[in-house]
N, C-alpha and C. Protein backbone atom coordinates (compact mmCIF):
# COMPACT_ATOMS: atom_id res chain seq x y z
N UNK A 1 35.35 53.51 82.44
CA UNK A 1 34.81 52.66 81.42
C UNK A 1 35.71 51.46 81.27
N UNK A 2 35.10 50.39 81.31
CA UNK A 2 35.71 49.21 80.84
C UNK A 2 35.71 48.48 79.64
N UNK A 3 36.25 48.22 78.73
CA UNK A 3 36.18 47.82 77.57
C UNK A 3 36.46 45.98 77.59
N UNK A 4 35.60 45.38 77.10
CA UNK A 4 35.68 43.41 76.89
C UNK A 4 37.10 43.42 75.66
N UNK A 5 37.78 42.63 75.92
CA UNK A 5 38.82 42.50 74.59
C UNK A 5 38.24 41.54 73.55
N UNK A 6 37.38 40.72 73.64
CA UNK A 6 36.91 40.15 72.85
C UNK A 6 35.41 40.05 72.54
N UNK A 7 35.10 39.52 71.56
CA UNK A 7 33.64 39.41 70.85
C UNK A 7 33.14 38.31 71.19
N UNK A 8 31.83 38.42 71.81
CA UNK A 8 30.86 37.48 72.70
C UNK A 8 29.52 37.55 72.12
N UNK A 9 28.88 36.73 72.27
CA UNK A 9 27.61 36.62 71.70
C UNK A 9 26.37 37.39 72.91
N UNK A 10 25.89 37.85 72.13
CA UNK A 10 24.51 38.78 72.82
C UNK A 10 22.81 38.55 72.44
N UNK A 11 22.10 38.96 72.64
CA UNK A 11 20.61 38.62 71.94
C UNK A 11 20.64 39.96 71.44
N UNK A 12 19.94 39.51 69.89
CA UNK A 12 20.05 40.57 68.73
C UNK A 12 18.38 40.87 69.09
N UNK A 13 18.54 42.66 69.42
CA UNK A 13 17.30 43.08 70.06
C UNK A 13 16.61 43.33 68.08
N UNK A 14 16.82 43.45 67.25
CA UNK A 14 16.06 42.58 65.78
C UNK A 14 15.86 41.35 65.47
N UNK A 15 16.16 40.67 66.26
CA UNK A 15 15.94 39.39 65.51
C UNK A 15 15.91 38.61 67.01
N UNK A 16 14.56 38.14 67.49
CA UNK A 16 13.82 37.60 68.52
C UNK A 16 14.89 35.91 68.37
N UNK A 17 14.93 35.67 69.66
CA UNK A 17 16.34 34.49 69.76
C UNK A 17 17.38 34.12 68.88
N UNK A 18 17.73 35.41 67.92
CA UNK A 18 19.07 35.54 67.42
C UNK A 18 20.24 36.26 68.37
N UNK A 19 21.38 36.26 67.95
CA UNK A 19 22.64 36.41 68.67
C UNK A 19 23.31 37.08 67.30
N UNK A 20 23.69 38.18 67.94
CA UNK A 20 24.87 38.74 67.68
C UNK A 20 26.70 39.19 68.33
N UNK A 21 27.23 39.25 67.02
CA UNK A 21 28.73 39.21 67.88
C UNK A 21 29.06 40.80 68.67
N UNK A 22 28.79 41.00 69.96
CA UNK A 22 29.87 42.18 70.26
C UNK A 22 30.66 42.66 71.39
N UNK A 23 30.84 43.91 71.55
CA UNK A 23 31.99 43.59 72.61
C UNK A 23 31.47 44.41 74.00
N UNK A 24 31.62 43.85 75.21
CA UNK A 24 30.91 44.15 76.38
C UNK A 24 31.77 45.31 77.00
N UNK A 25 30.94 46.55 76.71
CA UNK A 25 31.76 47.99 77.56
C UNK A 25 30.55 48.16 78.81
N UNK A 26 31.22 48.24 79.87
CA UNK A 26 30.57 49.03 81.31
C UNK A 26 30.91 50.36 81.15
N UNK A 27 30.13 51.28 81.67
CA UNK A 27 30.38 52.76 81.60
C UNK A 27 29.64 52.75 83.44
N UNK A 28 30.62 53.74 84.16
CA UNK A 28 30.13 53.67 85.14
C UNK A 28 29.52 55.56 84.98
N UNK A 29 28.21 55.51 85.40
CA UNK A 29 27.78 57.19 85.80
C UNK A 29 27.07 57.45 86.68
N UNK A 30 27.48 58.97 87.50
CA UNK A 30 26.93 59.40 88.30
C UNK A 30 25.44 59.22 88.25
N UNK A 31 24.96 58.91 89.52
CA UNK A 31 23.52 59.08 90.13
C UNK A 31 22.99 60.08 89.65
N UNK A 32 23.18 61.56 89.64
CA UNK A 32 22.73 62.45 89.31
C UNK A 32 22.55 63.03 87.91
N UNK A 33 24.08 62.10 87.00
CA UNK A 33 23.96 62.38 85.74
C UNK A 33 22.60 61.71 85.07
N UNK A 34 22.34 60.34 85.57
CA UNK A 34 21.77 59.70 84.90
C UNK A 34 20.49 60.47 84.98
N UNK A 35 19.76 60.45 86.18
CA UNK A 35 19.07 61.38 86.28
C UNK A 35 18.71 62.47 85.55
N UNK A 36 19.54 63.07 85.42
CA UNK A 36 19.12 64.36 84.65
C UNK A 36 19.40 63.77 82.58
N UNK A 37 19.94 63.20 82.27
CA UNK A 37 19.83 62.51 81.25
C UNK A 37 18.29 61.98 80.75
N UNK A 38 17.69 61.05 81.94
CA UNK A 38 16.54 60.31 81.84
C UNK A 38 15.59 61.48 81.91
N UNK A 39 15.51 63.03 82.99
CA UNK A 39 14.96 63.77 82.92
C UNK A 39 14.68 64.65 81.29
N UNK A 40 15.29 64.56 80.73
CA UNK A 40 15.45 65.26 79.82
C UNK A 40 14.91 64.68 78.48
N UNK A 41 14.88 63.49 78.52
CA UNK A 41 14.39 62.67 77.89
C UNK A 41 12.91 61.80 77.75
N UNK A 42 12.57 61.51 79.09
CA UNK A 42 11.49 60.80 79.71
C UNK A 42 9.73 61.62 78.85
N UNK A 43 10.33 62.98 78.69
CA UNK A 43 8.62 62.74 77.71
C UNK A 43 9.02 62.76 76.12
N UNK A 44 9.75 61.69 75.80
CA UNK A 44 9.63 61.84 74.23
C UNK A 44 8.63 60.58 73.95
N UNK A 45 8.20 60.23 73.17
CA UNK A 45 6.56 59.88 73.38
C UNK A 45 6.98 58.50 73.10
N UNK A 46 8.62 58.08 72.35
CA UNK A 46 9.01 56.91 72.51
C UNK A 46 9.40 56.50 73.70
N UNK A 47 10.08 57.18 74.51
CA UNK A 47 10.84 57.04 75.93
C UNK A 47 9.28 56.20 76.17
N UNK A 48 8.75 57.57 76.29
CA UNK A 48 7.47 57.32 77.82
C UNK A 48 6.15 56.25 76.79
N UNK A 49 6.38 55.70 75.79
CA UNK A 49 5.68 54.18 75.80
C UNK A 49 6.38 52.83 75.79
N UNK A 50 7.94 53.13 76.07
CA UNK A 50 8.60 51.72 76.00
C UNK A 50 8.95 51.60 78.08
N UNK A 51 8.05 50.91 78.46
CA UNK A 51 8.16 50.51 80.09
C UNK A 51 9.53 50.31 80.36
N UNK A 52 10.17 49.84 79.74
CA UNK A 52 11.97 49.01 80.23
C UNK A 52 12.81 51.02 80.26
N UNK A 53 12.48 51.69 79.37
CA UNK A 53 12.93 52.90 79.90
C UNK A 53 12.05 53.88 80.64
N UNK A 54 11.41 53.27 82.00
CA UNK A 54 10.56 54.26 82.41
C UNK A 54 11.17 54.27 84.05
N UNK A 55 12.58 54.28 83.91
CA UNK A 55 13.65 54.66 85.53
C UNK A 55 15.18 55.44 84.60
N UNK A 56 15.70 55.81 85.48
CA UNK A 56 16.89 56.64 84.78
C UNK A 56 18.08 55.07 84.05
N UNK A 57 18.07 54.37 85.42
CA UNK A 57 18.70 53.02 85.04
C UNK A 57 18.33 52.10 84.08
N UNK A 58 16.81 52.15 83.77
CA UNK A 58 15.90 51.74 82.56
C UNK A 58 16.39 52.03 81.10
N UNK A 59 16.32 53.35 81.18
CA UNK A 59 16.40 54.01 80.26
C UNK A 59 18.04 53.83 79.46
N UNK A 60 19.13 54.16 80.41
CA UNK A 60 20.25 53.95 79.87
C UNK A 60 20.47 52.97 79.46
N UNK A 61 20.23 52.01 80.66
CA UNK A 61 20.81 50.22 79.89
C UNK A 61 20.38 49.88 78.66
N UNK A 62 18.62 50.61 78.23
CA UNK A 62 18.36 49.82 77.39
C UNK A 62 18.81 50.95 76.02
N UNK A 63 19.37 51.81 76.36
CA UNK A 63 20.10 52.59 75.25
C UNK A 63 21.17 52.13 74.79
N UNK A 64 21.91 51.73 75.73
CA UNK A 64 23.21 50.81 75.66
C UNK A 64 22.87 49.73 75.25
N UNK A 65 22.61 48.79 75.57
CA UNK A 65 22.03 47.13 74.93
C UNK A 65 21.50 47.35 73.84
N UNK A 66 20.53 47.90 73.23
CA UNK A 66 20.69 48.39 72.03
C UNK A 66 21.45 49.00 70.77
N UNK A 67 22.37 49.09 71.51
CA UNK A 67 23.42 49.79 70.31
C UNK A 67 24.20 48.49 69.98
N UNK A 68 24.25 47.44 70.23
CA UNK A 68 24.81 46.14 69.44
C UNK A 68 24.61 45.83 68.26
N UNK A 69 23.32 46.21 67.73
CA UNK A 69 22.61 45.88 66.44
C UNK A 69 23.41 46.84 65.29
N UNK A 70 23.77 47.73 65.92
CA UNK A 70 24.64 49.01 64.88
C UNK A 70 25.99 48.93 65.54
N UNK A 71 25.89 48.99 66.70
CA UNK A 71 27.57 49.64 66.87
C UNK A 71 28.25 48.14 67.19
N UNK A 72 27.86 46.96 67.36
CA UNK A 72 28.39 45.86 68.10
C UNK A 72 28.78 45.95 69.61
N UNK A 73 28.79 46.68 70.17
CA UNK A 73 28.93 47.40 71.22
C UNK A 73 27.91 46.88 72.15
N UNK A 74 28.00 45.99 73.53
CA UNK A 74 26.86 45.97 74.44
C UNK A 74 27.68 46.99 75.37
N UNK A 75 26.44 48.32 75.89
CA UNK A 75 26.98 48.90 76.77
C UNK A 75 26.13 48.73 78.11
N UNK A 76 26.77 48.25 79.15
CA UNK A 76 25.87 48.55 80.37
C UNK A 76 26.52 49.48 81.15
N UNK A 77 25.52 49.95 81.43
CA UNK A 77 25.93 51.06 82.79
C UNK A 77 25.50 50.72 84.50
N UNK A 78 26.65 50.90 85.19
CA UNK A 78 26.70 50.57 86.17
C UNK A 78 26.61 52.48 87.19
N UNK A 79 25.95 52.45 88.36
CA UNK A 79 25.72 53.92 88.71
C UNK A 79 26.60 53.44 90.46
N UNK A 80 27.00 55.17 90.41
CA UNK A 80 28.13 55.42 91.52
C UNK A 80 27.37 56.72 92.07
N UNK A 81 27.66 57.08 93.13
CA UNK A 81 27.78 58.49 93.89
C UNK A 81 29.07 59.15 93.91
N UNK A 82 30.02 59.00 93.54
CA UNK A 82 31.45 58.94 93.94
C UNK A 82 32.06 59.59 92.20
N UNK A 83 32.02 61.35 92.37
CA UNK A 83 32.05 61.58 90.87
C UNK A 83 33.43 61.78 90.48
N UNK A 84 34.39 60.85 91.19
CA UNK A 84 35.69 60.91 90.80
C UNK A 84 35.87 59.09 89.93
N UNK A 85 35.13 58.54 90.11
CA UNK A 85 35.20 57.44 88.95
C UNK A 85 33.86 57.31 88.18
N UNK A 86 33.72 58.69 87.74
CA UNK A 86 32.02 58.12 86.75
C UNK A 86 32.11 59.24 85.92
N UNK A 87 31.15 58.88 84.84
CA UNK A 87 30.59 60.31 84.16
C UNK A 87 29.40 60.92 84.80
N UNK A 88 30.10 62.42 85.16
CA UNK A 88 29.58 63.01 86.21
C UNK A 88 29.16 64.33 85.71
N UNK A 89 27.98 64.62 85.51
CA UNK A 89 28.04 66.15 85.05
C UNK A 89 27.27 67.36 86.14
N UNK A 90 28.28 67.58 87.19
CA UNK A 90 28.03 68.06 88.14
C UNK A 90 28.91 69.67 87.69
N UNK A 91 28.45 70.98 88.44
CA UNK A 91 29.03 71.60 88.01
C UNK A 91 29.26 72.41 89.44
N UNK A 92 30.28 72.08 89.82
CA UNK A 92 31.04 72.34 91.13
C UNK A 92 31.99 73.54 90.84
N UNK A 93 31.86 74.05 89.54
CA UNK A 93 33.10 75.10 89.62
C UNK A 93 32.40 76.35 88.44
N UNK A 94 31.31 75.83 88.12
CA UNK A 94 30.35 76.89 87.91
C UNK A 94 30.33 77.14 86.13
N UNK A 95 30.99 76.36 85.53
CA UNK A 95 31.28 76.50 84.17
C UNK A 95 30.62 76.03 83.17
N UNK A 96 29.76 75.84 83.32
CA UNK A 96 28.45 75.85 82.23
C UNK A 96 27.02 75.55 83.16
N UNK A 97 26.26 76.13 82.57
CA UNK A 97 25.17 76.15 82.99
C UNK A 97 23.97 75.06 82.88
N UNK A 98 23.61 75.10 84.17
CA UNK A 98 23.01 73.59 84.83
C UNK A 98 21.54 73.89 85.05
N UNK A 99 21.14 75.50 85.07
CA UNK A 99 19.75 75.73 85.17
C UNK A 99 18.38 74.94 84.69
N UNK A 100 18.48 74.66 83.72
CA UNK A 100 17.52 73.89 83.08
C UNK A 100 17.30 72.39 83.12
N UNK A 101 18.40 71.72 84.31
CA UNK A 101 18.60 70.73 84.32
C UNK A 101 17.76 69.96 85.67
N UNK A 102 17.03 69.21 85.78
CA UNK A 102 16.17 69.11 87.15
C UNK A 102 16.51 68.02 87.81
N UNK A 103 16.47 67.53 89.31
CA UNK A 103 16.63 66.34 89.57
C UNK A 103 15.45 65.64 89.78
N UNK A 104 15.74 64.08 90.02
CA UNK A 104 14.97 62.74 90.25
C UNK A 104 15.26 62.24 90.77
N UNK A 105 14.07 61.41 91.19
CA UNK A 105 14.34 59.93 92.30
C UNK A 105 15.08 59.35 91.87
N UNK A 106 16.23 58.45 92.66
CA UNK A 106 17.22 57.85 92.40
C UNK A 106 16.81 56.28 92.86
N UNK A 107 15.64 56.07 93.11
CA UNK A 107 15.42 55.03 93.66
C UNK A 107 14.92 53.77 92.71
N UNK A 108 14.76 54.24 91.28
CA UNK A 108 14.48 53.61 90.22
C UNK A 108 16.47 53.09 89.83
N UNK A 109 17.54 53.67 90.41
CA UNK A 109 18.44 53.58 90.13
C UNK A 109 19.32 51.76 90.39
């Protein structure tokens, strides 16, 4: 994760060509996390009528870009394969359970 040191102006997703002040964090996450995130999510009846979250990459950014209006916070997420620099919720050593968790096309990614 990268954190901006300073406060930059953004478009205030309330207020149509207003600007708000906040601070620009990248979060980098696994391909697969996102995935199963967006899976898990994708039939809540808000998800699946707002188009801009209808890909796993959809969905996060505009979770993140949204949180400026409350948190000041623009978050974008940037996606890796490589789960030694991301948030990765892979379970390679068997310690919590992943059953219920499904995969997706990554090509919306």
């Amino acid at each position: 994760m990268d954190v901006g040191k300073k406060y930059e102006p953004f478009p205030d997703p309330n207020n149509p060509g207003g600007t708000i002040m906040g601070q620009r964090v990248n979060v980098r996450v696994h391909a697969d996390t996102a995935c199963a995130i967006f899976n898990s999510c994708k039939r809540v009846p808000f998800v699946a009528s707002v188009s801009a979250m209808g890909t796993p990459s959809g969905f996060l950014n505009f979770q993140g870009h949204n949180a400026v209006s409350q948190g000041f916070q623009y978050v974008s997420m940037n996606f890796s394969y490589n789960k030694e620099d991301s948030l990765a919720f892979l379970d390679e050593y068997n310690d919590y359970a992943l059953s219920n968790m499904s995969t997706c096309s990554t090509k919306g990614i």
